[in-house]
Protein backbone atom coordinates (compact mmCIF):
# COMPACT_ATOMS: atom_id res chain seq x y z
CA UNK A 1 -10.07 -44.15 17.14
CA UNK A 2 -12.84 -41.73 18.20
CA UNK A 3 -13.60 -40.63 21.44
CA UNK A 4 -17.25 -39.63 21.62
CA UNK A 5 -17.26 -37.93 25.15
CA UNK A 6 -16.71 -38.71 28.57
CA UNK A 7 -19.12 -41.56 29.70
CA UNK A 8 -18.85 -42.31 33.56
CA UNK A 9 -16.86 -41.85 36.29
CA UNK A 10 -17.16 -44.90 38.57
CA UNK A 11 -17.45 -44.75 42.32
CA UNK A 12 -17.32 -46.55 45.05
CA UNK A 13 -20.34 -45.98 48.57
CA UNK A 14 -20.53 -47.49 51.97
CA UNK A 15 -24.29 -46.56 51.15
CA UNK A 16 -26.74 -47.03 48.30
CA UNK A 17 -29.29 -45.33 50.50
CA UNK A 18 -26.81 -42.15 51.05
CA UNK A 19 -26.02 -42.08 47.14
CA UNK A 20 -30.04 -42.00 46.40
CA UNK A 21 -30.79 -39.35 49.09
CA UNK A 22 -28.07 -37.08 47.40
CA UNK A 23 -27.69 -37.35 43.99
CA UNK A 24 -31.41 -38.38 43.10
CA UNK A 25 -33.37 -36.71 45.92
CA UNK A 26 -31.30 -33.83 46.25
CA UNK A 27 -29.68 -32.79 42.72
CA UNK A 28 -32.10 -34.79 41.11
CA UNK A 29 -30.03 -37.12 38.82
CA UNK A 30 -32.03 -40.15 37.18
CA UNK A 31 -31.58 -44.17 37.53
CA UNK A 32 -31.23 -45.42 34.29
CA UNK A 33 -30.14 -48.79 35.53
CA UNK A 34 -29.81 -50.87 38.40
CA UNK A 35 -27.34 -53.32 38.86
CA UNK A 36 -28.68 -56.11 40.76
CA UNK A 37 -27.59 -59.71 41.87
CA UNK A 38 -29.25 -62.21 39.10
CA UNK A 39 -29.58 -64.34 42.50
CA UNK A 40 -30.82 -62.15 45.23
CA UNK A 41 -32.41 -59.41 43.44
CA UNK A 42 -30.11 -57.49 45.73
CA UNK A 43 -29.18 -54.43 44.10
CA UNK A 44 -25.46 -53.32 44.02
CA UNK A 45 -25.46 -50.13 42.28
CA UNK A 46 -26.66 -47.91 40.43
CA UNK A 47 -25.93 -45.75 37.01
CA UNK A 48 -27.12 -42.04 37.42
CA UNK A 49 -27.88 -39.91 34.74
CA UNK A 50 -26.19 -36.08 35.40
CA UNK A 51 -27.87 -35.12 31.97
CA UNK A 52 -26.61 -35.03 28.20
CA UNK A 53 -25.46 -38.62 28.12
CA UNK A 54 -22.77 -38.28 31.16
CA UNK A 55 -23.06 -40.64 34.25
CA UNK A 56 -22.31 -41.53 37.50
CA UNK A 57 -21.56 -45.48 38.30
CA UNK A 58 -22.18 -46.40 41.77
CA UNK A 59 -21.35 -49.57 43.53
CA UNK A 60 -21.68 -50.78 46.97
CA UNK A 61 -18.42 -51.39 48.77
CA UNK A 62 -17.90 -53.96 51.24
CA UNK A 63 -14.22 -53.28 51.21
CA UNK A 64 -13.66 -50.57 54.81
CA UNK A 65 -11.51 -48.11 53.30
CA UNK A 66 -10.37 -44.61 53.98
CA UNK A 67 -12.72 -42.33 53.37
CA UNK A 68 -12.47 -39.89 49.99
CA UNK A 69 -11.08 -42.93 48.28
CA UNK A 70 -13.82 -43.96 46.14
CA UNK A 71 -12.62 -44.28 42.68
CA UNK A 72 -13.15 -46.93 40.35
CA UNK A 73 -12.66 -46.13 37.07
CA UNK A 74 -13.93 -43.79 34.19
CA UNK A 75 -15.27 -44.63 30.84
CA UNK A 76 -15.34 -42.93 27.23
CA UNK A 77 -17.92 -43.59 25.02
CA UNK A 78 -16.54 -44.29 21.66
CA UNK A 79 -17.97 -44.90 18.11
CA UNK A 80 -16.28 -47.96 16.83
CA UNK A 81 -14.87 -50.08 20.32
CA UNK A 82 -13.14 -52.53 17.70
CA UNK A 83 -10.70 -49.95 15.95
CA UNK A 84 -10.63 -48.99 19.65
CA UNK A 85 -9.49 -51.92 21.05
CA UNK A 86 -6.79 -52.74 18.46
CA UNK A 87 -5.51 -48.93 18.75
CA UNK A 88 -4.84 -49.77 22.69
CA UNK A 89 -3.78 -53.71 22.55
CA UNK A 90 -0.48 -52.79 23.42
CA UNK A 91 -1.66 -51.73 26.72
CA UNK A 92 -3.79 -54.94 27.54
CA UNK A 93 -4.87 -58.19 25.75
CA UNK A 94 -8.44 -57.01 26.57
CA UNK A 95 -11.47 -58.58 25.33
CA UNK A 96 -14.49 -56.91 24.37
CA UNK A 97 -17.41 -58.26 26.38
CA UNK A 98 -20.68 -57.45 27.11
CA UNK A 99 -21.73 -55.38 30.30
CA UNK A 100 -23.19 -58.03 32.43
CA UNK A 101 -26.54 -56.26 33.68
CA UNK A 102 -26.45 -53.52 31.42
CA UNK A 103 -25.29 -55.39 28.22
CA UNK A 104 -22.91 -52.76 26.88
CA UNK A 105 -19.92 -53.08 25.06
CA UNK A 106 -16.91 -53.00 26.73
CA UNK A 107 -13.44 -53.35 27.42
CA UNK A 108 -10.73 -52.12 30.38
CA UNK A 109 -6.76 -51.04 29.90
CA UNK A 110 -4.66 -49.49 32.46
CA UNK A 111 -2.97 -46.28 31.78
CA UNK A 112 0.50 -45.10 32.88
CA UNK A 113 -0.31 -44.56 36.60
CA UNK A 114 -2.39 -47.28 36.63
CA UNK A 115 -5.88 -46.30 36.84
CA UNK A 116 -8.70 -48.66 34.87
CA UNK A 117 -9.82 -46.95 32.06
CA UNK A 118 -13.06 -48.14 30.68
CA UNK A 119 -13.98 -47.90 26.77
CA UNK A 120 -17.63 -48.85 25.93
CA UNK A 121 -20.41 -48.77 22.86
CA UNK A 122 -23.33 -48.58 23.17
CA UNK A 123 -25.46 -51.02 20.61
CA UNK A 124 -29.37 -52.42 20.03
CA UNK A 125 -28.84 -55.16 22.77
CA UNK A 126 -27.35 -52.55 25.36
CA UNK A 127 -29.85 -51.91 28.11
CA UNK A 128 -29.89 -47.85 27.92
């Protein structure tokens, strides 16, 4: 198994608009993709480029939380997700799917205090 680099770190926003104004407008991060409802066109987040292939996942939350508590989950990139998978199996009988907007490779175990842990690969049919 081969971990690549950090991916993403996954967050959750009361505010699309807020997320824009700051990390686009302000510090100048790029959309690379927007996830959007196949049925609205609504879109529910966003995946920020910080520069030399590390990201920021943002999706809208509906949920009314506390505020600071905005974690989702964070992803590695890895070269081969299949020897990836079967390294971690013993952790979850996950199943390596594609991204549903952004059509990446993927899979999701929990480690020992229970955060999601994301694993992806990136291939010719992913989206960026």
């Amino acid at each position: 198994m081969t971990i690549k680099n950090l991916s993403h770190i996954s967050l959750s926003s009361k505010s699309l608009k807020k997320v824009k104004k700051f990390y686009v407008d302000i510090l100048k991060f790029k959309i690379v993709h927007e996830f959007k409802n196949d049925k609205t066109n609504e879109i529910y987040g966003f995946f920020l480029s910080s520069g030399r292939n590390t990201f920021l996942e943002f999706f809208i939350s509906k949920n009314k939380r506390k505020s600071g508590n905005v974690f989702r989950h964070l992803c590695f990139d890895v070269k081969n997700i299949k020897k990836t998978r079967k390294k971690l199996i013993f952790l979850s009988p996950s199943i390596i799917k594609r991204g549903k907007t952004d059509k990446i490779l993927q899979f999701f175990v929990k480690d020992f205090e229970n955060n999601l842990v994301e694993f992806h690969q990136r291939d010719k049919q992913s989206k960026f």
